[in-house]
N, C-alpha and C. Protein backbone atom coordinates (compact mmCIF):
# COMPACT_ATOMS: atom_id res chain seq x y z
N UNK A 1 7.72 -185.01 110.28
CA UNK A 1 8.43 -183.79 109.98
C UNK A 1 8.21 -182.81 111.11
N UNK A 2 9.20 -182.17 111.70
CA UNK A 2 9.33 -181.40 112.56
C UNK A 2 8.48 -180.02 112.12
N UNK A 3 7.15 -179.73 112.49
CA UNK A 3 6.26 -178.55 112.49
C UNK A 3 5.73 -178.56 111.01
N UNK A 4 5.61 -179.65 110.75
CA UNK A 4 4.97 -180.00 109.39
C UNK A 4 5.96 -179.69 108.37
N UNK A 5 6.22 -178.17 108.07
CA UNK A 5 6.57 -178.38 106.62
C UNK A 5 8.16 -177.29 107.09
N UNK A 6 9.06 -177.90 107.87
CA UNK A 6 9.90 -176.78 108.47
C UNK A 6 11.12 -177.12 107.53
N UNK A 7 11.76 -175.91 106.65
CA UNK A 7 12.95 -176.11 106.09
C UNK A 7 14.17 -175.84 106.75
N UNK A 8 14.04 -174.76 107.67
CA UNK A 8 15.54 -174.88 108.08
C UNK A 8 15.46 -174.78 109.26
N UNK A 9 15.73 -175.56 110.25
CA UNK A 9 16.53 -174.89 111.71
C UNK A 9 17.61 -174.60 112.06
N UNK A 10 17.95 -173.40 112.34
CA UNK A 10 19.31 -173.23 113.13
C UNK A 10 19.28 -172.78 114.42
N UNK A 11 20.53 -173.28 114.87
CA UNK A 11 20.64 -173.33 116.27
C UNK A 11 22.15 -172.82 116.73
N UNK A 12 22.57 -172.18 117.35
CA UNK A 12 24.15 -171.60 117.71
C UNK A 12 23.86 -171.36 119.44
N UNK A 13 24.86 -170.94 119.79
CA UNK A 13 25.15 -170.81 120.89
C UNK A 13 25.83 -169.17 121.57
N UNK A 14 25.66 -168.65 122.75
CA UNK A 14 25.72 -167.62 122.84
C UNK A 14 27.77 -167.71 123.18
N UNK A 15 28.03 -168.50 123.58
CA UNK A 15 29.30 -169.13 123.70
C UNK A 15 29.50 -170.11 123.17
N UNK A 16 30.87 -170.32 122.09
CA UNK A 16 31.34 -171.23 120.80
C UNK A 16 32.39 -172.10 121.98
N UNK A 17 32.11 -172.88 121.46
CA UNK A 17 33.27 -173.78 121.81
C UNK A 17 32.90 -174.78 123.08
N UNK A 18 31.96 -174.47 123.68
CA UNK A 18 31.65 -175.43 124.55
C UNK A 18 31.32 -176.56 124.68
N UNK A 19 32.14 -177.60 124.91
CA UNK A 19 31.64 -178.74 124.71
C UNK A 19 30.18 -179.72 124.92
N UNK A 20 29.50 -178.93 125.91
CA UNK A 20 28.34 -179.38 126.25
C UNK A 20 27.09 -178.91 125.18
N UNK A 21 27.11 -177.95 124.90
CA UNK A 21 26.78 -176.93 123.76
C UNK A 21 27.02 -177.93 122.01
N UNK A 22 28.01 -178.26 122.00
CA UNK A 22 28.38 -178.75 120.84
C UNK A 22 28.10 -179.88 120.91
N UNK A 23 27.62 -180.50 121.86
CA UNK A 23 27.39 -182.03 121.88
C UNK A 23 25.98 -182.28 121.94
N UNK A 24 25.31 -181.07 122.18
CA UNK A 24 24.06 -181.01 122.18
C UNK A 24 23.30 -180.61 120.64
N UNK A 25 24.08 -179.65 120.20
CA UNK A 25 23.99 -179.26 118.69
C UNK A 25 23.95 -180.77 118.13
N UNK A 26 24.89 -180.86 117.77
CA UNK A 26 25.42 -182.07 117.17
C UNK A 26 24.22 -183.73 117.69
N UNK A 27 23.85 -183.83 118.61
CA UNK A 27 22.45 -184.59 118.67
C UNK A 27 21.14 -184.60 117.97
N UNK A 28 20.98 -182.70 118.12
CA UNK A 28 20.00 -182.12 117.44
C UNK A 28 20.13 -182.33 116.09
N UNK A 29 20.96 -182.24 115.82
CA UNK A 29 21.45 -182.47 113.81
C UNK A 29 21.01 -183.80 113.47
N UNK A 30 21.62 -184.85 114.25
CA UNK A 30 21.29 -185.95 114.33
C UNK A 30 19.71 -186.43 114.19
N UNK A 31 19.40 -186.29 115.05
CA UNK A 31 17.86 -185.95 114.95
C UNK A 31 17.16 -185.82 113.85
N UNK A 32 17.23 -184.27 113.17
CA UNK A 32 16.74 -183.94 112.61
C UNK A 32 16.81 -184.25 111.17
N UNK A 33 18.53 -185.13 110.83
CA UNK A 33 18.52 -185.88 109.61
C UNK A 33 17.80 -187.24 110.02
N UNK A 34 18.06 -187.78 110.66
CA UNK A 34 17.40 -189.06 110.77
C UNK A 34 15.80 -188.96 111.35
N UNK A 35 15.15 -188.22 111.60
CA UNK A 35 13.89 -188.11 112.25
C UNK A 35 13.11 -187.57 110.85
N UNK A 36 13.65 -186.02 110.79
CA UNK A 36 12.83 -185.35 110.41
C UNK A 36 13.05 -185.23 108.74
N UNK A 37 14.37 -185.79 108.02
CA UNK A 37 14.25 -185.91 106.85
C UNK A 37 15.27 -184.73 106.17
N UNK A 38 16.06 -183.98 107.35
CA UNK A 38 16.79 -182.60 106.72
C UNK A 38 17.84 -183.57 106.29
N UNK A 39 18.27 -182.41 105.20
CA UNK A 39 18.71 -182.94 104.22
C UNK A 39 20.23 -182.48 104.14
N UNK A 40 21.06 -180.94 104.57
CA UNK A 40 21.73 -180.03 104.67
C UNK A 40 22.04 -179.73 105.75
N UNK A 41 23.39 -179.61 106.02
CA UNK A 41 24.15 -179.30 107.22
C UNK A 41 24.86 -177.99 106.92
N UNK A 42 24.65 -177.26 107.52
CA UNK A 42 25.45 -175.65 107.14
C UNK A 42 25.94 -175.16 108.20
N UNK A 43 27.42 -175.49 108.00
CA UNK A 43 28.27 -174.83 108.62
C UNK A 43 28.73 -173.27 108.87
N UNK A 44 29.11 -172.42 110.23
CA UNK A 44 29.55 -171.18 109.95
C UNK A 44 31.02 -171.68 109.45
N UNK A 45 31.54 -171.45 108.40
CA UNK A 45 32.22 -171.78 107.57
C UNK A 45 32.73 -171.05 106.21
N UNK A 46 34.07 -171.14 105.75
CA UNK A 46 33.94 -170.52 104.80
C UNK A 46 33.21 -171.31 103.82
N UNK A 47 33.23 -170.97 102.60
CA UNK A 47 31.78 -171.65 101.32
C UNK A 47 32.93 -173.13 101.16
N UNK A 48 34.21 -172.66 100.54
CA UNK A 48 35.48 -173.54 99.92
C UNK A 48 35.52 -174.63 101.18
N UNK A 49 35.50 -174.58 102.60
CA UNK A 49 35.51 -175.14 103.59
C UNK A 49 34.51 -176.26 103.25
N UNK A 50 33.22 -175.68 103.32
CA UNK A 50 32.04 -176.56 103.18
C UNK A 50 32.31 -177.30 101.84
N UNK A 51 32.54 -176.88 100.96
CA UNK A 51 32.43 -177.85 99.25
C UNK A 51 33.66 -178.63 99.65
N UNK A 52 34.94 -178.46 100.60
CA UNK A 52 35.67 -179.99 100.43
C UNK A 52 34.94 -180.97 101.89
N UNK A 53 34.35 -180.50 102.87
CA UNK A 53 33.82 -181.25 103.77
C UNK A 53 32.71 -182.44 102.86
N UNK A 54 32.29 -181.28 101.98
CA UNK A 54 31.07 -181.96 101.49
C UNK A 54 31.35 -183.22 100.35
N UNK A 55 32.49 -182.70 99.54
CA UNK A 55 33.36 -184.08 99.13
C UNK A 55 33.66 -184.90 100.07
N UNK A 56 34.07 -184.94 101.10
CA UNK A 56 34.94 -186.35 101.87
C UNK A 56 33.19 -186.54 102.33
N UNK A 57 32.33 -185.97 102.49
CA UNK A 57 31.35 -187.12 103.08
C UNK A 57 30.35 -187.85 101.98
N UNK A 58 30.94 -187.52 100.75
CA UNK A 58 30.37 -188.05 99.55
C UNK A 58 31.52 -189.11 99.28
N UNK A 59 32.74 -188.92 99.36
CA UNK A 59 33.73 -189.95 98.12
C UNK A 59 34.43 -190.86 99.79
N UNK A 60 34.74 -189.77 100.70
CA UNK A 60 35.56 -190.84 101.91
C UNK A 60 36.94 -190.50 101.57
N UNK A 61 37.54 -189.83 100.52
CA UNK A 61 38.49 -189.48 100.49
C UNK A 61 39.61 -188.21 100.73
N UNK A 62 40.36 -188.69 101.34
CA UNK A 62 41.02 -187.47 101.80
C UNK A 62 41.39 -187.43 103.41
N UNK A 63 41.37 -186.40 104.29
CA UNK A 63 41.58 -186.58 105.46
C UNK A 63 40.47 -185.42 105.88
N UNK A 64 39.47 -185.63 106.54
CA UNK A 64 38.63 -185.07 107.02
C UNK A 64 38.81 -184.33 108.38
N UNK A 65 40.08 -185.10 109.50
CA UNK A 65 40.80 -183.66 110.08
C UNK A 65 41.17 -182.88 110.08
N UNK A 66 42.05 -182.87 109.14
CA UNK A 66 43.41 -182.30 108.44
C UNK A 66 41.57 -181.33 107.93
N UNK A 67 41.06 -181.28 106.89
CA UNK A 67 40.51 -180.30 106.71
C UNK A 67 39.61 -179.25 107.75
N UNK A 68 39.31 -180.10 108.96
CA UNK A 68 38.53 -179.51 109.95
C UNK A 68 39.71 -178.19 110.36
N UNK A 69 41.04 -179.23 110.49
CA UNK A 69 42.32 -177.45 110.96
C UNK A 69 42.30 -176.81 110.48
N UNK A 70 41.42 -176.61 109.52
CA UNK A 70 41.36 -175.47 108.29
C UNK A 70 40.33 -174.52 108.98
N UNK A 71 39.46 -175.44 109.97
CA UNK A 71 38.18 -174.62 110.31
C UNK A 71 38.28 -173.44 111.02
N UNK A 72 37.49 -172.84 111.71
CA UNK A 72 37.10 -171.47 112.63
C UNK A 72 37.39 -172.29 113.48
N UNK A 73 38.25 -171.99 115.07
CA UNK A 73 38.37 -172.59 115.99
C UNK A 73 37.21 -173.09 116.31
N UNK A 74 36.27 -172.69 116.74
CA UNK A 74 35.28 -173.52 117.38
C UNK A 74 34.45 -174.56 116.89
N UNK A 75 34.89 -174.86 115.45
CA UNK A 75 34.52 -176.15 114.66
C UNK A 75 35.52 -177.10 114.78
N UNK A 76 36.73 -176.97 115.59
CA UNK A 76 38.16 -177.99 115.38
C UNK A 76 37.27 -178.83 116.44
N UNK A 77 36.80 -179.70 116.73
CA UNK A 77 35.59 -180.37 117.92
C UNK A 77 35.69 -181.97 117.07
N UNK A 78 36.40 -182.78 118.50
CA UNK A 78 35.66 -183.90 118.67
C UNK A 78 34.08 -184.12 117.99
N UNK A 79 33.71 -183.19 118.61
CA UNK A 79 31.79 -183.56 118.44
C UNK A 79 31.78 -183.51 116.60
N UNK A 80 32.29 -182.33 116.40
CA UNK A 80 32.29 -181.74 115.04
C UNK A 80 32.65 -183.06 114.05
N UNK A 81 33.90 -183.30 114.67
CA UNK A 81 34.33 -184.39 113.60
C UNK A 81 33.46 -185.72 113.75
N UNK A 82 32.95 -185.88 114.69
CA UNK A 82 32.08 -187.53 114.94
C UNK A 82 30.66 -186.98 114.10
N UNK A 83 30.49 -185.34 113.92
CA UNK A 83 29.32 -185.58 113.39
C UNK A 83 29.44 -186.07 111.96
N UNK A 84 30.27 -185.01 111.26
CA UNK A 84 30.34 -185.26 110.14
C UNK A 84 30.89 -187.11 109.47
N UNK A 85 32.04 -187.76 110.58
CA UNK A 85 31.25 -189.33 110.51
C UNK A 85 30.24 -190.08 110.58
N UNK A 86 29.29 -189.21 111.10
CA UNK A 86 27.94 -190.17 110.79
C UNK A 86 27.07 -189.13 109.78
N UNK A 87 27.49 -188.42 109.53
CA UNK A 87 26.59 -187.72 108.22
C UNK A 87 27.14 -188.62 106.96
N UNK A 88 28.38 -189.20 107.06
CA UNK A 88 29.00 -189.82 105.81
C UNK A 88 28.37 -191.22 105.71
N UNK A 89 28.48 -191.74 107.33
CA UNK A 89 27.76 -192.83 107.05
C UNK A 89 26.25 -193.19 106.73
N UNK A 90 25.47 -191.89 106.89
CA UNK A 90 24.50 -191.98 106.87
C UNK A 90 24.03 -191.67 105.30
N UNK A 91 25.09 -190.71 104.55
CA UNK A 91 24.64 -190.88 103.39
C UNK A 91 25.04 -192.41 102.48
N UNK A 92 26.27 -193.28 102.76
CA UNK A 92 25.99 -194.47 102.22
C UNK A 92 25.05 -195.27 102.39
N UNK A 93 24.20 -195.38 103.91
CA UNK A 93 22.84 -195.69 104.33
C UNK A 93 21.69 -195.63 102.98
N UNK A 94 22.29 -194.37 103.10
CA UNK A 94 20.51 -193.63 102.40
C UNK A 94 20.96 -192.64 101.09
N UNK A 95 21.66 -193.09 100.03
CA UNK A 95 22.05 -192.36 98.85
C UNK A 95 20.50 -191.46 98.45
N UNK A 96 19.63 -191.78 98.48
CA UNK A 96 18.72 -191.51 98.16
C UNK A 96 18.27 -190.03 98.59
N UNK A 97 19.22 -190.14 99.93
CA UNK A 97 18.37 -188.86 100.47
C UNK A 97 19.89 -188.38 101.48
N UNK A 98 20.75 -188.13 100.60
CA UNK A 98 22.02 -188.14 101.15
C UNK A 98 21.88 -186.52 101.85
N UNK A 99 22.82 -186.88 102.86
CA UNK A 99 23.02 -185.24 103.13
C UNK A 99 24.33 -184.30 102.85
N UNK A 100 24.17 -183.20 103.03
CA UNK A 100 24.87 -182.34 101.76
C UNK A 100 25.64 -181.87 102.93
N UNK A 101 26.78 -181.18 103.03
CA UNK A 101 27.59 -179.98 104.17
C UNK A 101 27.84 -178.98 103.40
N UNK A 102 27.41 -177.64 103.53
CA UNK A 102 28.23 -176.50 102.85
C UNK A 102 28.47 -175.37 104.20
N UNK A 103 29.21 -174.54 103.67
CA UNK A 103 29.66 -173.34 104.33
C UNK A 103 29.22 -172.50 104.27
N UNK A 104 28.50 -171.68 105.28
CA UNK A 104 27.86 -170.09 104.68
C UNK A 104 28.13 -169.00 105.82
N UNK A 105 29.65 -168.39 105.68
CA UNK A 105 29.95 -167.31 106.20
C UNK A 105 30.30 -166.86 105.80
N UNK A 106 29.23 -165.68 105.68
CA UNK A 106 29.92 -164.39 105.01
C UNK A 106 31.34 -163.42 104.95
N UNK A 107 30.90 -163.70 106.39
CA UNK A 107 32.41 -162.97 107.21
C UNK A 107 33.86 -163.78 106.46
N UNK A 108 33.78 -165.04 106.66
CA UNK A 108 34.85 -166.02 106.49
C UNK A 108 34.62 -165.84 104.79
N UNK A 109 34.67 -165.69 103.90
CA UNK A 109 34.66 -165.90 102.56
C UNK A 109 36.04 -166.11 102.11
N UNK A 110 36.71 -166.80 101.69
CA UNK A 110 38.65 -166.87 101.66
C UNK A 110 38.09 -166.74 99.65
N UNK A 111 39.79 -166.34 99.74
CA UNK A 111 40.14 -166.82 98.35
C UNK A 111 39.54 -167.38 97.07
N UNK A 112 39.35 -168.62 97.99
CA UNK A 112 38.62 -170.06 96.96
C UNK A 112 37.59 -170.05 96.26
N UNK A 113 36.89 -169.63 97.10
CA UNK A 113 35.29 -168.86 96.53
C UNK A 113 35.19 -168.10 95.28
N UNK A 114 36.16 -166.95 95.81
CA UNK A 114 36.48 -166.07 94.39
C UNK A 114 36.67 -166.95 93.45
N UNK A 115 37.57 -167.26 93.65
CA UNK A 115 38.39 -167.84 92.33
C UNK A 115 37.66 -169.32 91.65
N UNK A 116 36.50 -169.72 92.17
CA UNK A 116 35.54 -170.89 91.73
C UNK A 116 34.61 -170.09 90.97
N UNK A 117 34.02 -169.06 91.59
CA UNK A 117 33.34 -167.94 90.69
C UNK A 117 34.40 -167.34 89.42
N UNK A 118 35.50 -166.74 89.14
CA UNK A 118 36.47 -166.56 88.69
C UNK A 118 36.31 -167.33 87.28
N UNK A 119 36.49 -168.49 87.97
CA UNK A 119 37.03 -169.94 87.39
C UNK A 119 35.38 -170.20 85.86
N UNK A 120 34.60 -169.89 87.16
CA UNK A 120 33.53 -170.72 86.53
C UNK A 120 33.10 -169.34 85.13
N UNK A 121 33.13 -167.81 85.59
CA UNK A 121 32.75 -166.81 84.55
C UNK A 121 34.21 -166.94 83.74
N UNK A 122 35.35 -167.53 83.69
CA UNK A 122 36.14 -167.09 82.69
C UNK A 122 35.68 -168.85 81.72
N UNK A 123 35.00 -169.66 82.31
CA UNK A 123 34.44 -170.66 81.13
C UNK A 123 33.29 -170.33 80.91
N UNK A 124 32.24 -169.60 81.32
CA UNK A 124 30.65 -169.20 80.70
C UNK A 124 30.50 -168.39 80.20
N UNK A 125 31.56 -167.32 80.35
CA UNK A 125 30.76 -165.91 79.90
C UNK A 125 32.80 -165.34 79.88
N UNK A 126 33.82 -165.66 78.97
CA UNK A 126 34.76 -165.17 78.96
C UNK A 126 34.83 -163.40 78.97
N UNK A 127 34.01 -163.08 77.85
CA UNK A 127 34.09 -161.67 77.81
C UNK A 127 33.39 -160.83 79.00
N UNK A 128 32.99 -161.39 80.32
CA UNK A 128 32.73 -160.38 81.19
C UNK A 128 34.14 -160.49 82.37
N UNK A 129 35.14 -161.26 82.01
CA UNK A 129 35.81 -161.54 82.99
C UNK A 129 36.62 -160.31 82.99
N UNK A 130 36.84 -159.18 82.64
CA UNK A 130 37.29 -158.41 83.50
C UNK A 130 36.73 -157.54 83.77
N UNK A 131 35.44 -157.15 83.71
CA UNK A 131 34.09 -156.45 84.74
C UNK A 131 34.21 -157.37 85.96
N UNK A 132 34.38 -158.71 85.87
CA UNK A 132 34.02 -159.31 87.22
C UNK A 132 35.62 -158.95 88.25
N UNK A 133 36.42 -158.92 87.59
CA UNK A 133 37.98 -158.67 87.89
C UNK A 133 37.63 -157.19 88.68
N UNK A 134 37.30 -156.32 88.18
CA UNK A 134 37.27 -154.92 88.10
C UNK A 134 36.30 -155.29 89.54
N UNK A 135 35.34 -155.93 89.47
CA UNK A 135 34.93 -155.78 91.07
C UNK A 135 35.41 -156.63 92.47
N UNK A 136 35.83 -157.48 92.16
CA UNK A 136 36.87 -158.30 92.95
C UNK A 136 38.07 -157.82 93.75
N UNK A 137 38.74 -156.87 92.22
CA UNK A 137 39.97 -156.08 92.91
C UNK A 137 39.70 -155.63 94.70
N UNK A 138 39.10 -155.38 95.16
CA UNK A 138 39.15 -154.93 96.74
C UNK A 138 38.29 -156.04 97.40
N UNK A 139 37.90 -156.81 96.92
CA UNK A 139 36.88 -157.73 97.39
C UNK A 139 37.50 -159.02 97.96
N UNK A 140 38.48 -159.75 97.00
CA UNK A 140 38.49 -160.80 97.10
C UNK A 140 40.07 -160.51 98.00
N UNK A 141 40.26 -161.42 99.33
CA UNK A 141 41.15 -161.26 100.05
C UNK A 141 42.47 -162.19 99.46
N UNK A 142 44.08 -161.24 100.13
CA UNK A 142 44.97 -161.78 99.27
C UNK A 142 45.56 -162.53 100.89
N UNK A 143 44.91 -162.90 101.69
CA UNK A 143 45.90 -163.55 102.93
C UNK A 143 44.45 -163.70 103.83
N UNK A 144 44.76 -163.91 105.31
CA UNK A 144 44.03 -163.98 106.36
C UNK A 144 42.54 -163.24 106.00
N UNK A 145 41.79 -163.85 105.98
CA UNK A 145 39.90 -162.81 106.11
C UNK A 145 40.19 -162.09 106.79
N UNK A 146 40.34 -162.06 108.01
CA UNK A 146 40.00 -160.90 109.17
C UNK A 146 41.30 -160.10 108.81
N UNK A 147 42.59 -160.08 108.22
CA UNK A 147 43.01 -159.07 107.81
C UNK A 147 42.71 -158.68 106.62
N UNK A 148 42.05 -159.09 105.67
CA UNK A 148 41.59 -158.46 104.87
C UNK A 148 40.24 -157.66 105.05
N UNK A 149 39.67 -158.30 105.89
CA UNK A 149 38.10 -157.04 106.30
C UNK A 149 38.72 -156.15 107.16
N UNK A 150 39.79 -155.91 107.87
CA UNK A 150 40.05 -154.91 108.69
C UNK A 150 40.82 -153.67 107.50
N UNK A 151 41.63 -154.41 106.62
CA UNK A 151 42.03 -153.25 105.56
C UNK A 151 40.85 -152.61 104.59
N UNK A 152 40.03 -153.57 103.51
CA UNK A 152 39.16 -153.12 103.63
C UNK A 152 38.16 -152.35 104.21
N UNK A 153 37.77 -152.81 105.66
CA UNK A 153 36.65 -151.45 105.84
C UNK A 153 37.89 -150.33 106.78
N UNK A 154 38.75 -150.19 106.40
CA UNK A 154 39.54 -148.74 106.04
C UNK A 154 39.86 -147.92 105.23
N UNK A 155 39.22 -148.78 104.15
CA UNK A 155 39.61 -148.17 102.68
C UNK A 155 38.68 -147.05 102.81
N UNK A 156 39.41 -145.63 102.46
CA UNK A 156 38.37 -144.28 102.43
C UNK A 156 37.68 -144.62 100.76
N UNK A 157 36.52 -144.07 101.37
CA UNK A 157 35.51 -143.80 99.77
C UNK A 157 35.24 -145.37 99.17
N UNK A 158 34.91 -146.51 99.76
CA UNK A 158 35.06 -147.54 98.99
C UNK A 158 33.25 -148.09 99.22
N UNK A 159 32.88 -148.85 98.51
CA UNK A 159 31.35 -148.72 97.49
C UNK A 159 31.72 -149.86 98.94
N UNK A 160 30.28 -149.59 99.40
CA UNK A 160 29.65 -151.05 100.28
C UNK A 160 29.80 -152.57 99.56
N UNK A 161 30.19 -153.40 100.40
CA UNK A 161 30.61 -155.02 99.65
C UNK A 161 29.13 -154.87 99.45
N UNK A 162 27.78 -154.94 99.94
CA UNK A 162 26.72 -155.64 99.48
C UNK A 162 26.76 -154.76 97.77
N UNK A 163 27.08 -153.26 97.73
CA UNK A 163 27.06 -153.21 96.01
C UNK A 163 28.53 -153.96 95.25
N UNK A 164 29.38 -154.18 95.85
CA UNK A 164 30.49 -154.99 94.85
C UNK A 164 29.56 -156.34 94.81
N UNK A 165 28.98 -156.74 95.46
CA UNK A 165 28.64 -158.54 95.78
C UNK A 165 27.31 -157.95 94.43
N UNK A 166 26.39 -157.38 94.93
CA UNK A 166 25.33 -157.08 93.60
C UNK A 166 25.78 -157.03 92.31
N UNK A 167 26.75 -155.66 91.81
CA UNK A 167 27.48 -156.06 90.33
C UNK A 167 28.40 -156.99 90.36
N UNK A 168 28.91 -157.78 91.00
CA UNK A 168 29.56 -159.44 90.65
C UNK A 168 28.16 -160.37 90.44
N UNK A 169 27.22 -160.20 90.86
CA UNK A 169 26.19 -161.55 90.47
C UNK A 169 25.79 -160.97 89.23
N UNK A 170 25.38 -159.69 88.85
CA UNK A 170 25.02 -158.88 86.97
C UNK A 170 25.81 -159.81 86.57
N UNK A 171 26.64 -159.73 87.10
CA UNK A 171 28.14 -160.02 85.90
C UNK A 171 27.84 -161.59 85.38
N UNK A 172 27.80 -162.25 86.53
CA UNK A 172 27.53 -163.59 86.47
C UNK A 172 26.79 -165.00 85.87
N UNK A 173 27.19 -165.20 84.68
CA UNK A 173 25.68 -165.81 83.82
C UNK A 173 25.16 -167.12 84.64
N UNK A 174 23.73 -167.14 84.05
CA UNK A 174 23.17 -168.26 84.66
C UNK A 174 23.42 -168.24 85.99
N UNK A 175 23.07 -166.87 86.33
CA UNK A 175 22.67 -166.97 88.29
C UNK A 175 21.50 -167.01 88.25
N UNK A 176 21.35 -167.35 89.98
CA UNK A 176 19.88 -167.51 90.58
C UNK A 176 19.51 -166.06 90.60
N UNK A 177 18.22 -165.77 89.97
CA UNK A 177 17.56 -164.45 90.25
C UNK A 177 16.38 -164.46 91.46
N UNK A 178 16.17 -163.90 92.42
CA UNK A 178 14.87 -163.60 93.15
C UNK A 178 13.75 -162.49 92.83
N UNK A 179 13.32 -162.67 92.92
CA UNK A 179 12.10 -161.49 92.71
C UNK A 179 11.30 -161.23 93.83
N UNK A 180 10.68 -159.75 93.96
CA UNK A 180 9.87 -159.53 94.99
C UNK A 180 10.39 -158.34 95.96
């Protein structure tokens, strides 16, 4: 195990898109599932991005390009796509200790997200679904992210996303709580 007991490394680049850069990433990943035992690949990505990547390298179905054009330009990569072929193959290898892909950009958050959260409080908890509605309204984007964060943070008088994102998780049953 890489530094004994290390859970996450990340690694980016000061310039996206470079192929030498990405081919080097993409080794390191390599590595570190097959060496060191990581388990999770986390993409800058939207979340919805990552949960269908993370299906096709579980089932094989679907078209795993075709979803990469979905990506942030600097994930549309040769390298990108050969990795995630051997993350697939590597979880039929090793079910045991399969590896996972998700998405975690904040920035990028689309639609989908909402509406899986949406989806999931109007089957757990029906009667909070329009408190969760009521905070969404400016939150959840109706087209392009980056035109929706540019209208958003123009909105005069509007409550910081980190407090809309705080009362959407209240709202939310059976969330993860932290303490401390």
């Amino acid at each position: 195990m890489v530094g004994g007991r290390t859970a996450v490394a990340g690694f980016g680049a000061g310039t996206r898109g470079v192929r030498e850069l990405l081919a080097l990433q993409a080794r390191i990943a390599r590595l570190l599932f097959a060496e060191a035992d990581f388990r999770v690949l986390a993409l800058d990505q939207d979340a919805a991005l990552g949960a269908a990547l993370d299906a096709w390298s579980r089932t094989g179905a679907g078209d795993v390009a075709a979803l990469l054009r979905a990506a942030e330009p600097f994930s549309r990569t040769g390298e990108t796509l050969a990795l995630l072929h051997w993350l697939r193959a590597l979880r039929r290898a090793r079910p045991q200790a399969a590896p996972r892909v998700v998405g975690v950009s904040p920035r990028e958050t689309g639609a989908a997200a909402y509406d899986a959260v949406t989806a999931y409080v109007r089957r757990a908890a029906p009667e909070r679904l329009a408190e969760l509605a009521s905070h969404y309204a400016e939150l959840r984007p109706t087209g392009a992210v980056t035109d929706h964060t540019r209208r958003y943070q123009a909105l005069r008088g509007r409550p910081t996303t980190w407090w809309r994102r705080r009362r959407v998780t209240r709202v939310t049953p059976g969330r993860a709580t932290r303490r401390g």
